[in-house]
PDB file of N, CA and C in Angstrom:
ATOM      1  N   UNK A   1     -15.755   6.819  15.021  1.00  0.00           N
ATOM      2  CA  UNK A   1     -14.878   5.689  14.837  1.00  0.00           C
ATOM      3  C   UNK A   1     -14.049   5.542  16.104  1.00  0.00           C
ATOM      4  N   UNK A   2     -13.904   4.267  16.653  1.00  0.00           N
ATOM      5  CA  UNK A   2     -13.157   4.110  17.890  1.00  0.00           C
ATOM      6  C   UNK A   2     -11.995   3.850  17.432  1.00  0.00           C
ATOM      7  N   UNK A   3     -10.831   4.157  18.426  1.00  0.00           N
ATOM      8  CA  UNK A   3      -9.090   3.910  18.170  1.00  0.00           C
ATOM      9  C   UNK A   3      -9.434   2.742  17.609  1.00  0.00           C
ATOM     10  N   UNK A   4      -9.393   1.392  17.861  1.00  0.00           N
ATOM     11  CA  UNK A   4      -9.284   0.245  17.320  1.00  0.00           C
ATOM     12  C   UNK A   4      -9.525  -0.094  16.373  1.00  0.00           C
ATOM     13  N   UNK A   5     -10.619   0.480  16.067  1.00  0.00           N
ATOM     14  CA  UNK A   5     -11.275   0.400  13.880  1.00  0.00           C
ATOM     15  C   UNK A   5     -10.544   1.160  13.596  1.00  0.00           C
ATOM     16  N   UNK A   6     -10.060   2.583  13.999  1.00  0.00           N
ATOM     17  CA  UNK A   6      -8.931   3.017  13.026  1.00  0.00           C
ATOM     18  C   UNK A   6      -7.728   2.295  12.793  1.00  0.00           C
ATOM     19  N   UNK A   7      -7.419   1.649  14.020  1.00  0.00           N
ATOM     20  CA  UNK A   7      -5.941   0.975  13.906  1.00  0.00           C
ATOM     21  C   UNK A   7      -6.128  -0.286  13.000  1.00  0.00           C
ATOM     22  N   UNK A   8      -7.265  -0.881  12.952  1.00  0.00           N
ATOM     23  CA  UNK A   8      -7.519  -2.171  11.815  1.00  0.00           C
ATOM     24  C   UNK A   8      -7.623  -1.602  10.655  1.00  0.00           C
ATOM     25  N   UNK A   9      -8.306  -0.217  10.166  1.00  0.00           N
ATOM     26  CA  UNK A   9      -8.405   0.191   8.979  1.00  0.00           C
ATOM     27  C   UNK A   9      -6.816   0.767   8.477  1.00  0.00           C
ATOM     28  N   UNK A  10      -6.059   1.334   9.260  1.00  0.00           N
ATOM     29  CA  UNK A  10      -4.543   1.449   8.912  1.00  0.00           C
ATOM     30  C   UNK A  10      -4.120   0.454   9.029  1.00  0.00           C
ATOM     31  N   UNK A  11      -4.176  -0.291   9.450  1.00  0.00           N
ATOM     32  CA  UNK A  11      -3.203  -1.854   9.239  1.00  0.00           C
ATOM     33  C   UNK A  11      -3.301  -2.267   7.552  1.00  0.00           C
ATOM     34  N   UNK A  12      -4.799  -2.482   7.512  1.00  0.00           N
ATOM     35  CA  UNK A  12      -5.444  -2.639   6.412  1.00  0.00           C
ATOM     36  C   UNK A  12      -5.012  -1.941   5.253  1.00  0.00           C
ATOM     37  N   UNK A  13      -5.202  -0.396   5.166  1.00  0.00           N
ATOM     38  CA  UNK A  13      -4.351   0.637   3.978  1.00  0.00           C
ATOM     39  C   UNK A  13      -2.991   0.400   3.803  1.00  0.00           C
ATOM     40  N   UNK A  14      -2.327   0.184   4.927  1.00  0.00           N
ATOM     41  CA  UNK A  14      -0.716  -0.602   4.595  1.00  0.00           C
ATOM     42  C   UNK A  14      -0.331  -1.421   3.914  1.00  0.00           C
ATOM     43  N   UNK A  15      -0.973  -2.743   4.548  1.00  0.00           N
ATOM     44  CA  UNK A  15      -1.050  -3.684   3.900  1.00  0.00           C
ATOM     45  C   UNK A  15      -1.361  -3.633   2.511  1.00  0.00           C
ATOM     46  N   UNK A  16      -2.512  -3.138   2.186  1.00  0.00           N
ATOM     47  CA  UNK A  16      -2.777  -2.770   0.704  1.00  0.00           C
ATOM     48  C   UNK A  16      -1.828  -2.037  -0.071  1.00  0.00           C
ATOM     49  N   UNK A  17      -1.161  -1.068  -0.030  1.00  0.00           N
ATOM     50  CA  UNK A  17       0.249   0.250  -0.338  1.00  0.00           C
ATOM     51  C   UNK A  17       1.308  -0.674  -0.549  1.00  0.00           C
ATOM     52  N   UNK A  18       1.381  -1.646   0.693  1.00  0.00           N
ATOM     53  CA  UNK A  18       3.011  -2.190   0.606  1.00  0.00           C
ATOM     54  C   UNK A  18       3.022  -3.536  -0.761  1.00  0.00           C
ATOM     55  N   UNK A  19       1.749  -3.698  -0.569  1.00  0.00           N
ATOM     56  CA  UNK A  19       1.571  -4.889  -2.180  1.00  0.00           C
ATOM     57  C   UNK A  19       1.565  -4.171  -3.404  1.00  0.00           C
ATOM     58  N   UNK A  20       1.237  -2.625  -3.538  1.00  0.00           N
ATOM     59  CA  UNK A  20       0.932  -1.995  -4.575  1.00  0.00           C
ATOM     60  C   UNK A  20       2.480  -1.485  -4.160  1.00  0.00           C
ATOM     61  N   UNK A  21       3.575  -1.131  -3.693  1.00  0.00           N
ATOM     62  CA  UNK A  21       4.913  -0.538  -3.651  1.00  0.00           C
ATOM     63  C   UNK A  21       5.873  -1.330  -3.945  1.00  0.00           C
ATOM     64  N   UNK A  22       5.803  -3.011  -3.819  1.00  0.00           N
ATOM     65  CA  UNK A  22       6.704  -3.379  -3.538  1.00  0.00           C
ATOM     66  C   UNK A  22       7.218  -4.105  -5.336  1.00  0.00           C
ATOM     67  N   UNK A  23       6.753  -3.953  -6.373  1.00  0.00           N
ATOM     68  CA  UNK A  23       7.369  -4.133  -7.710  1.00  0.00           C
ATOM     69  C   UNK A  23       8.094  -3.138  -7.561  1.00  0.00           C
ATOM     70  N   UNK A  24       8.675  -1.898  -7.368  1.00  0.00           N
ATOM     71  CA  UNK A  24       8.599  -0.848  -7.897  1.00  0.00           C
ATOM     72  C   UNK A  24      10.163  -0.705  -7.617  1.00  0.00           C
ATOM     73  N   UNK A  25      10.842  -0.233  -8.497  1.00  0.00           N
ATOM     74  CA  UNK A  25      12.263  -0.324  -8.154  1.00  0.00           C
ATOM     75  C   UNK A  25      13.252  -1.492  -7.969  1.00  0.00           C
ATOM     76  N   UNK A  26      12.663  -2.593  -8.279  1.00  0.00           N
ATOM     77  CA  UNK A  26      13.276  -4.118  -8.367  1.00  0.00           C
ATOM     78  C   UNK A  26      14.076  -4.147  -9.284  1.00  0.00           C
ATOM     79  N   UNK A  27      15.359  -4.691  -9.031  1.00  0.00           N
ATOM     80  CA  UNK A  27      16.306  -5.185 -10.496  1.00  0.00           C
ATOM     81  C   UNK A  27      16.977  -6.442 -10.478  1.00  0.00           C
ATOM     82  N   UNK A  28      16.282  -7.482 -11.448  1.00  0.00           N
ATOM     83  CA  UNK A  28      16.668  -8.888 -11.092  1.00  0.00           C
ATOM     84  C   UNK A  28      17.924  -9.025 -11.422  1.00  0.00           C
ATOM     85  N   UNK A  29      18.529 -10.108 -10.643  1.00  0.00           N
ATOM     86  CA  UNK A  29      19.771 -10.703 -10.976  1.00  0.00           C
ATOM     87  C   UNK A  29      20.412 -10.548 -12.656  1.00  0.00           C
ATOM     88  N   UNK A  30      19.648 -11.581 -13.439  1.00  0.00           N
ATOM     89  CA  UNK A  30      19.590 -11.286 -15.116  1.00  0.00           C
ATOM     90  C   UNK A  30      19.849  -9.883 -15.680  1.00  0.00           C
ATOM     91  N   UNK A  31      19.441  -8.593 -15.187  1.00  0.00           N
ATOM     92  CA  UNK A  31      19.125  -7.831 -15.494  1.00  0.00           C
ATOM     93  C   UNK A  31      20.602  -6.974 -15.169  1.00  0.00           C
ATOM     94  N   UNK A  32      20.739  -7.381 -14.319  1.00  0.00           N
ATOM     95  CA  UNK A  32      22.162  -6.421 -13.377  1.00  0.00           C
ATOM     96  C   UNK A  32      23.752  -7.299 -14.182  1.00  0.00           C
ATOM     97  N   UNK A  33      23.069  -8.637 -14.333  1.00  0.00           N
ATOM     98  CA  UNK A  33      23.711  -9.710 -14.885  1.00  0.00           C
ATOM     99  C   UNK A  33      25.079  -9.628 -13.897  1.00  0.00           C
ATOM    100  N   UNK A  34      24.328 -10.144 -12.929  1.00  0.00           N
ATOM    101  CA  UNK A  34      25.254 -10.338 -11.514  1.00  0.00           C
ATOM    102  C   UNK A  34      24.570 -11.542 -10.773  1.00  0.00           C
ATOM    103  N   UNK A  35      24.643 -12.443 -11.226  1.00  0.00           N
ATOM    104  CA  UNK A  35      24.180 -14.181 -10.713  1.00  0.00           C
ATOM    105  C   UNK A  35      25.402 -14.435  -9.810  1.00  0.00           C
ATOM    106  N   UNK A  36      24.097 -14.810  -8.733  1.00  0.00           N
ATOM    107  CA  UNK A  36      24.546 -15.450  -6.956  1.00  0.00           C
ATOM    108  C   UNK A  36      24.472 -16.892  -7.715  1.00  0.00           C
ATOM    109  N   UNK A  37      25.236 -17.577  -7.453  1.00  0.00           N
ATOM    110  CA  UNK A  37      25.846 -19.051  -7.954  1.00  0.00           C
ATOM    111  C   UNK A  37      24.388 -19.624  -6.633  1.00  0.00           C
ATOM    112  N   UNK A  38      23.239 -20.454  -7.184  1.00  0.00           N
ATOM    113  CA  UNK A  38      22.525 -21.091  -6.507  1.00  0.00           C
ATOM    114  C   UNK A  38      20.944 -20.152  -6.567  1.00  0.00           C
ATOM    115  N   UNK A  39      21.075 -19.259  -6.853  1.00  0.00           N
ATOM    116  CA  UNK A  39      19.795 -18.745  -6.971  1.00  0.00           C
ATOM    117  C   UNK A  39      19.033 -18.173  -8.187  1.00  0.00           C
ATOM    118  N   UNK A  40      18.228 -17.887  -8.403  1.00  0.00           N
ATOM    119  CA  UNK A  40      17.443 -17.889  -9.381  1.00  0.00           C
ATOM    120  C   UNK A  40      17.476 -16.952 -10.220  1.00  0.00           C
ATOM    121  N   UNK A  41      17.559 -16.974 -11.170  1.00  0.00           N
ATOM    122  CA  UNK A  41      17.725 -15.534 -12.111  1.00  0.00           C
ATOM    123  C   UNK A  41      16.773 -14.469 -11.933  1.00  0.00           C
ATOM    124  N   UNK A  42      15.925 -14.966 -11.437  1.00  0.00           N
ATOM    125  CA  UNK A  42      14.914 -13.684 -11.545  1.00  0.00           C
ATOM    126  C   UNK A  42      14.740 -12.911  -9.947  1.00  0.00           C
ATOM    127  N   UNK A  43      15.618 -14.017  -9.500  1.00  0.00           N
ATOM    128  CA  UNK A  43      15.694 -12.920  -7.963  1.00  0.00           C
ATOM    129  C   UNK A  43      16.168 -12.052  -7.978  1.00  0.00           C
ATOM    130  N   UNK A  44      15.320 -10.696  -6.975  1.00  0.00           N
ATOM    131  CA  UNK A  44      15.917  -9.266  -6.751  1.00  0.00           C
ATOM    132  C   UNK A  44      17.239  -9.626  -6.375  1.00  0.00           C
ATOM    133  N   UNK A  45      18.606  -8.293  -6.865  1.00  0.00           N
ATOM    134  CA  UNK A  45      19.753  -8.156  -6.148  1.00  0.00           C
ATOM    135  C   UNK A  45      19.410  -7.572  -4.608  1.00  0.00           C
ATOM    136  N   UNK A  46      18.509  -6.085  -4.739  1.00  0.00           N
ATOM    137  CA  UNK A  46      18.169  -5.529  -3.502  1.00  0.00           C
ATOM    138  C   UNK A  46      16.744  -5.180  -3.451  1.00  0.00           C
ATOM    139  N   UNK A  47      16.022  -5.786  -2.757  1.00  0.00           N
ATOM    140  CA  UNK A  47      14.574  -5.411  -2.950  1.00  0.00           C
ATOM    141  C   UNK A  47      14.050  -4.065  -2.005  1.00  0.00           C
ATOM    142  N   UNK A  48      15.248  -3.203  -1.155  1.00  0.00           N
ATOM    143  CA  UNK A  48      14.809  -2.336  -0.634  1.00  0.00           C
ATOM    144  C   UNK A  48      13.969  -2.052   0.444  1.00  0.00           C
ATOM    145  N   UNK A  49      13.189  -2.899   1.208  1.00  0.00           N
ATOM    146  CA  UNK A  49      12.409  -2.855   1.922  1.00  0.00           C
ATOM    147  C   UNK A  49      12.277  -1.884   3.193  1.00  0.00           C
ATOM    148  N   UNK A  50      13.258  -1.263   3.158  1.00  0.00           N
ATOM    149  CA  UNK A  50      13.518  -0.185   4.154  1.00  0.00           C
ATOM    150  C   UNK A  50      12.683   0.607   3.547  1.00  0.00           C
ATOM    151  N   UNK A  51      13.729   1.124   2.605  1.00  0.00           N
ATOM    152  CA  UNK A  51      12.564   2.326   1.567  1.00  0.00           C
ATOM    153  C   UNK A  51      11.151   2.513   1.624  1.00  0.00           C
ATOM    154  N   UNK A  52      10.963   0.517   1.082  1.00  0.00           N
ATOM    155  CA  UNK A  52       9.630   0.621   0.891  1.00  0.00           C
ATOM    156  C   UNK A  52       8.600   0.596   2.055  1.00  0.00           C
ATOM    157  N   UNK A  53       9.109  -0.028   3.449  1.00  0.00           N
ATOM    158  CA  UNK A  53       8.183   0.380   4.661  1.00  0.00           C
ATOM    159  C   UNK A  53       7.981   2.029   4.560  1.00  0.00           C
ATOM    160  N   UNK A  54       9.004   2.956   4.810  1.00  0.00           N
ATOM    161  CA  UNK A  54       8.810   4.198   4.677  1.00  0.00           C
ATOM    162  C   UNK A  54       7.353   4.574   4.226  1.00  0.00           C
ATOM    163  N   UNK A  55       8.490   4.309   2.966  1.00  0.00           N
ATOM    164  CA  UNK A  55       7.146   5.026   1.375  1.00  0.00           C
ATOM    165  C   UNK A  55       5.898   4.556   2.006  1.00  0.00           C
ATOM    166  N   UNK A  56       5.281   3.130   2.172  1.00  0.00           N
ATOM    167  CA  UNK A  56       4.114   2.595   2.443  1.00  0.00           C
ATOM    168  C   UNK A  56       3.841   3.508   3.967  1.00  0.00           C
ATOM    169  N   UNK A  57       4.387   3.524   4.544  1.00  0.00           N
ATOM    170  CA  UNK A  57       3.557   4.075   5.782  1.00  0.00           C
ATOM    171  C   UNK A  57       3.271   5.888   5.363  1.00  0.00           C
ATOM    172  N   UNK A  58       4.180   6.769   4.812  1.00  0.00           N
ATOM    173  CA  UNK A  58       3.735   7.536   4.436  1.00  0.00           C
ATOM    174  C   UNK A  58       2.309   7.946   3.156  1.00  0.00           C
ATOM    175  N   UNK A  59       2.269   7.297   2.704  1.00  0.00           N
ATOM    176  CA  UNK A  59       1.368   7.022   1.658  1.00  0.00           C
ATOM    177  C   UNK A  59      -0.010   6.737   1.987  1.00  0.00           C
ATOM    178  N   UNK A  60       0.130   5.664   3.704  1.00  0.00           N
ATOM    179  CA  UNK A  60      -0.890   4.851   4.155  1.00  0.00           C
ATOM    180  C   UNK A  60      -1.421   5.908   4.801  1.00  0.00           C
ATOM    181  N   UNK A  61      -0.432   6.411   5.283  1.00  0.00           N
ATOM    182  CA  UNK A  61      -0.731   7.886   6.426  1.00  0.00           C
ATOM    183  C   UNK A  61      -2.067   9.323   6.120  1.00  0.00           C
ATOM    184  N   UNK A  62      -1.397   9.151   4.259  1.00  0.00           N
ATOM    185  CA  UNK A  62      -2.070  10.101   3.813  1.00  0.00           C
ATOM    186  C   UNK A  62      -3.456   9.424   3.252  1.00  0.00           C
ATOM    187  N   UNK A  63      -3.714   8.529   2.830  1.00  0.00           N
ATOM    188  CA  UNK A  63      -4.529   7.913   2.236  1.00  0.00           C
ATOM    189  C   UNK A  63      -5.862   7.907   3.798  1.00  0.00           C
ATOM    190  N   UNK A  64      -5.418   7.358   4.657  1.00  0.00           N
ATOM    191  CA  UNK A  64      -5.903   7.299   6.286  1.00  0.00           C
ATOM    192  C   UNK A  64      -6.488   8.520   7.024  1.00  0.00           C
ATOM    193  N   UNK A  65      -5.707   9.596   6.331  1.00  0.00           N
ATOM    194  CA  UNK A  65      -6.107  10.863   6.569  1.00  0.00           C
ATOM    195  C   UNK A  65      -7.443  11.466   6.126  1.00  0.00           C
ATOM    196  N   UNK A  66      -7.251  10.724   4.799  1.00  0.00           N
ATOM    197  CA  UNK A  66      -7.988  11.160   3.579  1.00  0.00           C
ATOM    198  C   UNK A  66      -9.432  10.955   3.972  1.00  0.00           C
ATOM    199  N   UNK A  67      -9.306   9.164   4.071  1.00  0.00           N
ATOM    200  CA  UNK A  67     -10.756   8.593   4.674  1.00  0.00           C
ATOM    201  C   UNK A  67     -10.836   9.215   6.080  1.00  0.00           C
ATOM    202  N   UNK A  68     -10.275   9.164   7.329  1.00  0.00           N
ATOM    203  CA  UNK A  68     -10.906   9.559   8.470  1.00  0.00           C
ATOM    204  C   UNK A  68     -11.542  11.499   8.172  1.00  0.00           C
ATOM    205  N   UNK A  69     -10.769  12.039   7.209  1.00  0.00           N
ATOM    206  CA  UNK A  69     -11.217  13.464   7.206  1.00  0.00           C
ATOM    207  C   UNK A  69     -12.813  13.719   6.335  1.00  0.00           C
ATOM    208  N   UNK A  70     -13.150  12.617   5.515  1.00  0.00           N
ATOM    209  CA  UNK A  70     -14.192  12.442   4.602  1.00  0.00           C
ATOM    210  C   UNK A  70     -15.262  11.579   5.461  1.00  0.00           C
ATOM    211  N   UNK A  71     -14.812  10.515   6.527  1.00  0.00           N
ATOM    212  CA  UNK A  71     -15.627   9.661   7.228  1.00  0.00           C
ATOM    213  C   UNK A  71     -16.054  10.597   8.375  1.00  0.00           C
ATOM    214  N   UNK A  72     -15.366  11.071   8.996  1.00  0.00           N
ATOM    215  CA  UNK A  72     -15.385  12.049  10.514  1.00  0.00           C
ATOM    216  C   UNK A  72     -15.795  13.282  10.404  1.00  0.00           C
ATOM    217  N   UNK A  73     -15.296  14.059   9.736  1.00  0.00           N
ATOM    218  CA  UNK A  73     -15.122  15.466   9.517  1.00  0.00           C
ATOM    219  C   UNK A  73     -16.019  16.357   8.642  1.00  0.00           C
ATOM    220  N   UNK A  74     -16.281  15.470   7.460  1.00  0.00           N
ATOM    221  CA  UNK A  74     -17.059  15.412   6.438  1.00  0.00           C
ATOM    222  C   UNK A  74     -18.727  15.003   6.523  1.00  0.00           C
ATOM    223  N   UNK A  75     -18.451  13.955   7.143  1.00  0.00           N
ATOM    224  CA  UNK A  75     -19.555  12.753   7.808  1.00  0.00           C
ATOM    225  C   UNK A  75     -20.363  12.353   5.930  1.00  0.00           C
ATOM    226  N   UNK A  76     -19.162  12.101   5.419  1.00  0.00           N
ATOM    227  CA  UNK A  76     -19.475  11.065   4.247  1.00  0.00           C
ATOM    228  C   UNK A  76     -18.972   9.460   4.519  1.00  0.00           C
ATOM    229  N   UNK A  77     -20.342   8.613   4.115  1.00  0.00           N
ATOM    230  CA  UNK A  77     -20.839   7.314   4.321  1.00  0.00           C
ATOM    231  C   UNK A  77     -20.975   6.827   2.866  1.00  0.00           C
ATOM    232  N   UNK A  78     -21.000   5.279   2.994  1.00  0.00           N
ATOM    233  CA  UNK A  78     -21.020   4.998   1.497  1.00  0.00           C
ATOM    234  C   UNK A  78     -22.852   5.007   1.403  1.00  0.00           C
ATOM    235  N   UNK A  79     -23.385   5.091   2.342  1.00  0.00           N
ATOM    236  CA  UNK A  79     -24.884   5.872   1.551  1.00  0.00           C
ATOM    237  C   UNK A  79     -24.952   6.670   1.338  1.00  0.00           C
ATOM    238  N   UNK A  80     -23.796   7.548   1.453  1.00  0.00           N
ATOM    239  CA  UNK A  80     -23.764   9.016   0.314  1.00  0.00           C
ATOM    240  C   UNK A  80     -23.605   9.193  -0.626  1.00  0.00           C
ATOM    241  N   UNK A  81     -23.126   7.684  -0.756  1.00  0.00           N
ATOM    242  CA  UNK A  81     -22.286   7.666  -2.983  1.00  0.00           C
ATOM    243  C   UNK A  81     -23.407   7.672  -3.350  1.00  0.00           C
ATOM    244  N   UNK A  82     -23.784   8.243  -4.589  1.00  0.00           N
ATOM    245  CA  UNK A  82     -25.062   7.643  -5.550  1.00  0.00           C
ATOM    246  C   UNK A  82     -24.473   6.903  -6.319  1.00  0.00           C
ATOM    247  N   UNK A  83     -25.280   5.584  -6.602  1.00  0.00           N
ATOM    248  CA  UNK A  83     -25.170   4.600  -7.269  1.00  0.00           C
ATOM    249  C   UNK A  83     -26.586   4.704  -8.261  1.00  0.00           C
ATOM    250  N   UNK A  84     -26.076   4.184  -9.704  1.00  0.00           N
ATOM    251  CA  UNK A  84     -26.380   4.233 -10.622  1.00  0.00           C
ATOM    252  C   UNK A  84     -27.992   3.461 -10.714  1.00  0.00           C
ATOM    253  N   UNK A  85     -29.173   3.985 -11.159  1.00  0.00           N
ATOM    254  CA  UNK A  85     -30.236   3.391 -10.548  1.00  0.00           C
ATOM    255  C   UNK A  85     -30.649   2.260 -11.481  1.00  0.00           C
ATOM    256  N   UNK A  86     -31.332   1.168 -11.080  1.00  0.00           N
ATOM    257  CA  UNK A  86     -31.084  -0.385 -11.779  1.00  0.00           C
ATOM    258  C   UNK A  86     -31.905  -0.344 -12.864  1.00  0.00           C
ATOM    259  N   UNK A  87     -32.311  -0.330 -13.814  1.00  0.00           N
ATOM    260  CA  UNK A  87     -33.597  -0.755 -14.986  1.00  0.00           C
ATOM    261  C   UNK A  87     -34.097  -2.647 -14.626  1.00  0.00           C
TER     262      UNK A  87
END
C-alpha cells in the first residue's frame, strides 16, 4: 500500500467514526429545558466537537491499524474471505 491510499483510506475511516460518534452525548435544548429565544428546540446546547474529533481520530487510528496490520502484515485480501457458495 502506498502513503497516499493509506492517507485516503484514513480520511475515509474518520469520516465514517465521526458520523457514527457524533449522536452520542447530545442534549437538546427541550431536554436541558434551556431555550435560546430564536432557535429550535431540538438544537444541541453543546455538541462537543472537540471531544468528538479526539475520540474519532483515536478510534480511526485503531481501526487503521487494524486493517493495515491484517492487509500488510497478515497479507489478508478480500479473496481470502470465503463467501458462501451460490446454489
Amino acid at each position: 500500500m502506498s502513503f497516499l491510499s493509506g492517507v485516503a483510506i484514513y480520511f475515509i475511516i474518520w469520516w465514517l467514526v465521526l458520523f457514527v460518534t457524533l449522536p452520542f452525548g447530545v442534549r437538546a435544548q427541550n431536554e436541558a429545558e434551556d431555550m435560546a429565544l430564536g432557535t429550535d428546540r431540538g438544537a444541541p446546547i453543546s455538541a462537543g466537537i472537540g471531544r468528538k474529533a479526539i475520540a474519532t481520530t483515536i478510534l480511526s487510528l485503531l481501526i487503521f491499524a487494524t486493517f493495515y496490520f491484517l492487509r500488510e502484515v497478515l497479507e489478508i485480501g478480500l479473496d481470502d474471505i470465503p463467501f458462501l457458495p451460490t446454489y
